[in-house]
PDB file of N, CA and C in Angstrom:
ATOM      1  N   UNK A   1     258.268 107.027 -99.554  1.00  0.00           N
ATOM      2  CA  UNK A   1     257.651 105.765 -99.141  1.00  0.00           C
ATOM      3  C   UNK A   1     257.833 104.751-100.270  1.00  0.00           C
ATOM      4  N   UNK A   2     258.486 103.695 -99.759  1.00  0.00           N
ATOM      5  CA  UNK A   2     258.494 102.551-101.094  1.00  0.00           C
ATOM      6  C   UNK A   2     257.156 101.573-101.115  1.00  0.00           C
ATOM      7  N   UNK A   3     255.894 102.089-100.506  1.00  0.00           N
ATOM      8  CA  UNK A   3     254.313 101.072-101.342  1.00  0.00           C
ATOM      9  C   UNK A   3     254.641  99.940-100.562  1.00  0.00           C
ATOM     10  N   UNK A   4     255.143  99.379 -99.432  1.00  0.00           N
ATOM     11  CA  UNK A   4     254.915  98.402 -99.070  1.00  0.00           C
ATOM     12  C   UNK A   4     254.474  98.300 -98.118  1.00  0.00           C
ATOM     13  N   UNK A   5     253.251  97.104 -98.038  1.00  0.00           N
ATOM     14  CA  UNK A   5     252.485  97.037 -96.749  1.00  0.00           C
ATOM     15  C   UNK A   5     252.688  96.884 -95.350  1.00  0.00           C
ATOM     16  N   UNK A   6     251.925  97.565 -94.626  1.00  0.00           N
ATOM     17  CA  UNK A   6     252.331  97.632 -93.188  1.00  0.00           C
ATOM     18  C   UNK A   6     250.893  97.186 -92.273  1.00  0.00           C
ATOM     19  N   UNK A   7     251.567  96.831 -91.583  1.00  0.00           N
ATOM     20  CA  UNK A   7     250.148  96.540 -90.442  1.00  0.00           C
ATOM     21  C   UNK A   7     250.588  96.607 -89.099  1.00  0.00           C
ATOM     22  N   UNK A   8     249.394  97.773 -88.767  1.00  0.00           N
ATOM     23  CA  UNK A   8     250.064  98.587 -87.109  1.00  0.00           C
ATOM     24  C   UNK A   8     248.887  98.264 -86.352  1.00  0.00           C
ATOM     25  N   UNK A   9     249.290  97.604 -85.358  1.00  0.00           N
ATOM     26  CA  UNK A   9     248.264  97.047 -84.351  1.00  0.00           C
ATOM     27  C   UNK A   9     247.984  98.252 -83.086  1.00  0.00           C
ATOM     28  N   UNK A  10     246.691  98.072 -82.677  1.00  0.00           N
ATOM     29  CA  UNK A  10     246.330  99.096 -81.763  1.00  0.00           C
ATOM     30  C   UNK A  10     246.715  98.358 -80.476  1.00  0.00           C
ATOM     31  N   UNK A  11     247.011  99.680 -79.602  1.00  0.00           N
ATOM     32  CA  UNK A  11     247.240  99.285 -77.901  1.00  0.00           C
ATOM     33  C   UNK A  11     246.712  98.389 -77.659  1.00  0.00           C
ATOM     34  N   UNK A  12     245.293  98.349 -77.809  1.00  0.00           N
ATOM     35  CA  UNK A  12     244.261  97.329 -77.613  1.00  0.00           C
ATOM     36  C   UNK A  12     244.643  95.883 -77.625  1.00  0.00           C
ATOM     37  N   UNK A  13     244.788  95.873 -78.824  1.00  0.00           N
ATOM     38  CA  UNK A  13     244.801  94.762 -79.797  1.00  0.00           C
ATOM     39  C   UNK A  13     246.242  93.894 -78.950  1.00  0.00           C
ATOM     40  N   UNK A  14     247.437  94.820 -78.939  1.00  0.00           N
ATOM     41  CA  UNK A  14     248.752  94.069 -78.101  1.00  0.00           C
ATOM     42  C   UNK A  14     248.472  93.718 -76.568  1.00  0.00           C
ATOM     43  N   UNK A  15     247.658  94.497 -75.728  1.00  0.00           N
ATOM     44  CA  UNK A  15     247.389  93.953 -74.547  1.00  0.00           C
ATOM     45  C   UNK A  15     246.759  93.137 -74.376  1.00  0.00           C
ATOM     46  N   UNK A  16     245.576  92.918 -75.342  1.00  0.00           N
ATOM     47  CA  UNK A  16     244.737  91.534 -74.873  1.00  0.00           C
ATOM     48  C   UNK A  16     245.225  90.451 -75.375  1.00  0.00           C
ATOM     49  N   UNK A  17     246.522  90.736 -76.164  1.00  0.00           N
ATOM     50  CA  UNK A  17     247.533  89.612 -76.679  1.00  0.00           C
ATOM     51  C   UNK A  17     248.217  89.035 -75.670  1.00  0.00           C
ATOM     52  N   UNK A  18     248.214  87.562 -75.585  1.00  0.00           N
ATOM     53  CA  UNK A  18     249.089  86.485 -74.331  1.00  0.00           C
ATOM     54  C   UNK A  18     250.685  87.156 -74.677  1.00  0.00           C
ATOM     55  N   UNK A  19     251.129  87.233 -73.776  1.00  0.00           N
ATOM     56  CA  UNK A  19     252.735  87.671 -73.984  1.00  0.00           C
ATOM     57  C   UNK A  19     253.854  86.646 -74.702  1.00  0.00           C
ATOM     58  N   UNK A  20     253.528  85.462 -74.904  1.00  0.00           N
ATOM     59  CA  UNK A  20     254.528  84.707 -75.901  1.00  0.00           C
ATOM     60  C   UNK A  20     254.163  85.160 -76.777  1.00  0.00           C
ATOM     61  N   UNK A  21     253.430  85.918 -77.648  1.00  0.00           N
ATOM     62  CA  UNK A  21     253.289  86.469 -79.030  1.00  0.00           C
ATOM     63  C   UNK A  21     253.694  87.498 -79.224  1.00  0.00           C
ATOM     64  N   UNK A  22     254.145  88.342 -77.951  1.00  0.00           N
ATOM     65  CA  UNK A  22     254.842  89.929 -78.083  1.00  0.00           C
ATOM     66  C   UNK A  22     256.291  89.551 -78.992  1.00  0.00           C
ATOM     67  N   UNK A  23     256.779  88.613 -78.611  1.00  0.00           N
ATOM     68  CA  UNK A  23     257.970  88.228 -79.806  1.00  0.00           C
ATOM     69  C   UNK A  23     257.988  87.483 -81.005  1.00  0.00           C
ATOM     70  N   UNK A  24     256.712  87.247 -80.828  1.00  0.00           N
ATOM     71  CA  UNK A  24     257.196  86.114 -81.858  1.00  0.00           C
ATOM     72  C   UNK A  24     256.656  87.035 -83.524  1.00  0.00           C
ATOM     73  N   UNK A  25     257.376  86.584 -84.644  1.00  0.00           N
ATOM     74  CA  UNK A  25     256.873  87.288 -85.922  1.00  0.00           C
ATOM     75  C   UNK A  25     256.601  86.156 -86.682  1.00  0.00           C
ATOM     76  N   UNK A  26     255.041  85.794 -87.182  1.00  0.00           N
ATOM     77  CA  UNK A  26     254.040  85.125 -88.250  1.00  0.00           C
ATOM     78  C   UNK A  26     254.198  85.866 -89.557  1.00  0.00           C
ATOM     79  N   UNK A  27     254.611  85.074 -90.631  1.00  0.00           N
ATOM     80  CA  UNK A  27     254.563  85.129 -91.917  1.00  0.00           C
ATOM     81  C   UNK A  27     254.199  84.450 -92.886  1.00  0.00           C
ATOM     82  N   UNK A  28     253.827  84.912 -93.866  1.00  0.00           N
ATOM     83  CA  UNK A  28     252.718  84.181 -95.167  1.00  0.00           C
ATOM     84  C   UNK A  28     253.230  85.008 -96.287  1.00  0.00           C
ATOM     85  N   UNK A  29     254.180  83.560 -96.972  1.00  0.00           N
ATOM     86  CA  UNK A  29     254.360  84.306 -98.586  1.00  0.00           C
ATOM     87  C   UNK A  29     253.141  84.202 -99.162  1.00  0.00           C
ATOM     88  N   UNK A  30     252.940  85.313-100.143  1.00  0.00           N
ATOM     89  CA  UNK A  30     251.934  85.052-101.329  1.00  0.00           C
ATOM     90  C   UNK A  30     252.789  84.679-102.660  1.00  0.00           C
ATOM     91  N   UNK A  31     252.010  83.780-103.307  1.00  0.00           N
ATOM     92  CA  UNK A  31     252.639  83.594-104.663  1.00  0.00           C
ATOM     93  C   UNK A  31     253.597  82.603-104.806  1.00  0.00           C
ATOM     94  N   UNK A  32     254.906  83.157-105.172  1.00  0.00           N
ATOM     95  CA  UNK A  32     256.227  81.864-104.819  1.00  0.00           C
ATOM     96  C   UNK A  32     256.194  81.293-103.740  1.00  0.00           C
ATOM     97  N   UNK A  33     256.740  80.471-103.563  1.00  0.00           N
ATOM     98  CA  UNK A  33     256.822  79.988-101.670  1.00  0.00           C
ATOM     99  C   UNK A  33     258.449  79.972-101.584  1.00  0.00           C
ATOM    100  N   UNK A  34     259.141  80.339-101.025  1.00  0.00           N
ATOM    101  CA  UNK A  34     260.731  80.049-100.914  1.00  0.00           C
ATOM    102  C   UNK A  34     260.584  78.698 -99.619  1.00  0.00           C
ATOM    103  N   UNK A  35     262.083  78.263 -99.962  1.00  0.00           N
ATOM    104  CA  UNK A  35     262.299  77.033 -99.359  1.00  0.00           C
ATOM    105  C   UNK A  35     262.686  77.403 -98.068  1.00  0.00           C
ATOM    106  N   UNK A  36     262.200  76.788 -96.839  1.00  0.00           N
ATOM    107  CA  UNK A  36     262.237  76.734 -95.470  1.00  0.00           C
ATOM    108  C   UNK A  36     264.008  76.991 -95.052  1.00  0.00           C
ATOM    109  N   UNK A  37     264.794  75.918 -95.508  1.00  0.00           N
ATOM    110  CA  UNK A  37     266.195  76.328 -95.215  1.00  0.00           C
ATOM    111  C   UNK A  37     266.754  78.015 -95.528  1.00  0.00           C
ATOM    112  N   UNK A  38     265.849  78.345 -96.700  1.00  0.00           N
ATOM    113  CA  UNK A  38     266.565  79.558 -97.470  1.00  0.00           C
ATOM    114  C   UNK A  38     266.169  80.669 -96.165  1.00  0.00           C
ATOM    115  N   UNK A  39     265.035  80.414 -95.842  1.00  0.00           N
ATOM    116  CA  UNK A  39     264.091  81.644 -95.077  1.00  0.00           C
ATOM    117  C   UNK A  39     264.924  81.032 -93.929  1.00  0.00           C
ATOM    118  N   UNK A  40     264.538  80.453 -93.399  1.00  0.00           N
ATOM    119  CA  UNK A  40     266.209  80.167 -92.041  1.00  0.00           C
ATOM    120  C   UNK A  40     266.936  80.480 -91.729  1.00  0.00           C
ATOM    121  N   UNK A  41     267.688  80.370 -92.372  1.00  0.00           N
ATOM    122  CA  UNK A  41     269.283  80.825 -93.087  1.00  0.00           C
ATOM    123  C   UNK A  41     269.090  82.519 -93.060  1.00  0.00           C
ATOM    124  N   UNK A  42     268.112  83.120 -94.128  1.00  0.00           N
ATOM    125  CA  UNK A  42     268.199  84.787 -94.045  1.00  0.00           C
ATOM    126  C   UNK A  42     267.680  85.000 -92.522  1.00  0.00           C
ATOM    127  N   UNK A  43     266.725  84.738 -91.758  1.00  0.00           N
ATOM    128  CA  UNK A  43     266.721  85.276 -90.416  1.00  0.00           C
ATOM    129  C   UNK A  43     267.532  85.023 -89.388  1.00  0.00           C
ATOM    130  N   UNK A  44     268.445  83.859 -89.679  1.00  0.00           N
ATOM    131  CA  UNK A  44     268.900  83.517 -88.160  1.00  0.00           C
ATOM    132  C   UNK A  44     270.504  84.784 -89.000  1.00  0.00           C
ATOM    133  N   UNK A  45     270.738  84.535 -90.187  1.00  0.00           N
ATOM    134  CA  UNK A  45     272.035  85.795 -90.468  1.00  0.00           C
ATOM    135  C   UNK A  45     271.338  87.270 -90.246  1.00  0.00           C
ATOM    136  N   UNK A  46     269.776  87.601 -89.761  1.00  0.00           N
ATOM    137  CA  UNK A  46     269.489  89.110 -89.966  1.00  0.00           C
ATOM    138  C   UNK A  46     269.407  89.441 -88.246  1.00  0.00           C
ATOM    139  N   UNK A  47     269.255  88.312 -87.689  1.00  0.00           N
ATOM    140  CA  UNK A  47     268.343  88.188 -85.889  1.00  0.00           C
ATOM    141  C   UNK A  47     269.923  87.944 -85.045  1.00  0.00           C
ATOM    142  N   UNK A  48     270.132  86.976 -85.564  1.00  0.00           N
ATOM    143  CA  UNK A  48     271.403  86.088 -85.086  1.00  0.00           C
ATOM    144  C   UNK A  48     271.306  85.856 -83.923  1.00  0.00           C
ATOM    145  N   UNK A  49     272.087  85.765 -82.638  1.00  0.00           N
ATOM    146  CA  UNK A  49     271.579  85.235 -81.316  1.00  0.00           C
ATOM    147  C   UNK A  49     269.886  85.305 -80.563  1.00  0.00           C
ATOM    148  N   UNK A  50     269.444  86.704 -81.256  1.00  0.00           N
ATOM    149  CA  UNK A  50     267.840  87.126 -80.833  1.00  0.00           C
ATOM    150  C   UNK A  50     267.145  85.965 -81.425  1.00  0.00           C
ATOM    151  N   UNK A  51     267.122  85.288 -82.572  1.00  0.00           N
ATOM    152  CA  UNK A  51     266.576  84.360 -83.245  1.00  0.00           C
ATOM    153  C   UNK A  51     266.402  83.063 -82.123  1.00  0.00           C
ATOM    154  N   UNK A  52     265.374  82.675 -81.728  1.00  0.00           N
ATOM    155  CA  UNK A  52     265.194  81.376 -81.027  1.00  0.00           C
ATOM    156  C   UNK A  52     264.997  79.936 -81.632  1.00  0.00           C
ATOM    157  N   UNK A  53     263.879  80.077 -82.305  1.00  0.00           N
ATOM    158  CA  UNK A  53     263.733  79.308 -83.262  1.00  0.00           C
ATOM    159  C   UNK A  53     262.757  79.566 -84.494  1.00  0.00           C
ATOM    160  N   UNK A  54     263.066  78.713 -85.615  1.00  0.00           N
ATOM    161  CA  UNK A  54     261.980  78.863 -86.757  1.00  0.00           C
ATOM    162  C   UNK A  54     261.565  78.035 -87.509  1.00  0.00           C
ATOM    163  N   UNK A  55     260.070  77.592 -87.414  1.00  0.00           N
ATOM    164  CA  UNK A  55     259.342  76.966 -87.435  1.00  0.00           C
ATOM    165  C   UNK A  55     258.061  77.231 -88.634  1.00  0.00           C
ATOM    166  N   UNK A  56     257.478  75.686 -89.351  1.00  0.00           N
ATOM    167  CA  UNK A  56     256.643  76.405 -90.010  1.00  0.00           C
ATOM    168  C   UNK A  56     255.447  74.792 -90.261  1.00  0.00           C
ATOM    169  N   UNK A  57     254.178  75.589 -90.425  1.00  0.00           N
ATOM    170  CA  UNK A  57     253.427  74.399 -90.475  1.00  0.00           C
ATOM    171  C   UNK A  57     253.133  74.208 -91.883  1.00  0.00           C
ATOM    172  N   UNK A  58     251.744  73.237 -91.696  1.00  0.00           N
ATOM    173  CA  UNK A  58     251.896  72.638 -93.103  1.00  0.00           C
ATOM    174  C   UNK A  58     250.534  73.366 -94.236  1.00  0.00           C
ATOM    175  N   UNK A  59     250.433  74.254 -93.410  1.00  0.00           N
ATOM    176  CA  UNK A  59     249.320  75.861 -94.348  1.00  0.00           C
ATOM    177  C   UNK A  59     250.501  76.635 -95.108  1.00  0.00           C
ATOM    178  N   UNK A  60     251.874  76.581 -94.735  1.00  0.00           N
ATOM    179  CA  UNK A  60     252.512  77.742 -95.323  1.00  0.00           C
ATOM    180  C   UNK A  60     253.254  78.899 -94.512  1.00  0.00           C
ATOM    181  N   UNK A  61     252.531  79.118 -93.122  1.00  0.00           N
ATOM    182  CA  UNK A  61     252.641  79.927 -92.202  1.00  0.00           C
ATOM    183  C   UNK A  61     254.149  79.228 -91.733  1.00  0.00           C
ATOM    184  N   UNK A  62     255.158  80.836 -91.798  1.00  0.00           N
ATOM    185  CA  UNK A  62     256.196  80.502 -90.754  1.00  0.00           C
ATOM    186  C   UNK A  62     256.424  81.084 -89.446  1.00  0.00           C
ATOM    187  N   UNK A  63     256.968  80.825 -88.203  1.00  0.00           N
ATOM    188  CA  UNK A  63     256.934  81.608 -87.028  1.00  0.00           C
ATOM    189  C   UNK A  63     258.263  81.348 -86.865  1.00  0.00           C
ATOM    190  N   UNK A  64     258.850  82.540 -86.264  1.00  0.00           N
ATOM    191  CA  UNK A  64     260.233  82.659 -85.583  1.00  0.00           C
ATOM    192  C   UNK A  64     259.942  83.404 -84.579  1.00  0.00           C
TER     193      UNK A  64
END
C-alpha cells in the first residue's frame, strides 16, 4: 500500500446521490494550488474523449 488517501462511499450514500454526480469527479488541492491550464491539460491527456468538461470555482474546488 503506498499511504494514500481513499474515500469509499457506501451504497447508500451513491443512491440517494442525483445521477449527474455518478460521473462527475470534485477535487481540492491542499497546500500548493497548481494552475488550472496545467490540471486540464493532465486530465483531458489521462480521460481523453471520456473528459467532458473542466471546470473550477472561485473556493479552489475543481470538477470534471
Amino acid at each position: 500500500m503506498d499511504n494514500k488517501p481513499v474515500v469509499n462511499l457506501s451504497e447508500d450514500v451513491l443512491e440517494a446521490t442525483d445521477l449527474k454526480w455518478h460521473e462527475c469527479l470534485i477535487r481540492y488541492y491542499v497546500g500548493k494550488k497548481l494552475p488550472f491550464k496545467l490540471t486540464e491539460q493532465a486530465l483531458k491527456h489521462a480521460w481523453g474523449q471520456k473528459l467532458v468538461e473542466v471546470m473550477a470555482n472561485d473556493q479552489g474546488y475543481l470538477l470534471s
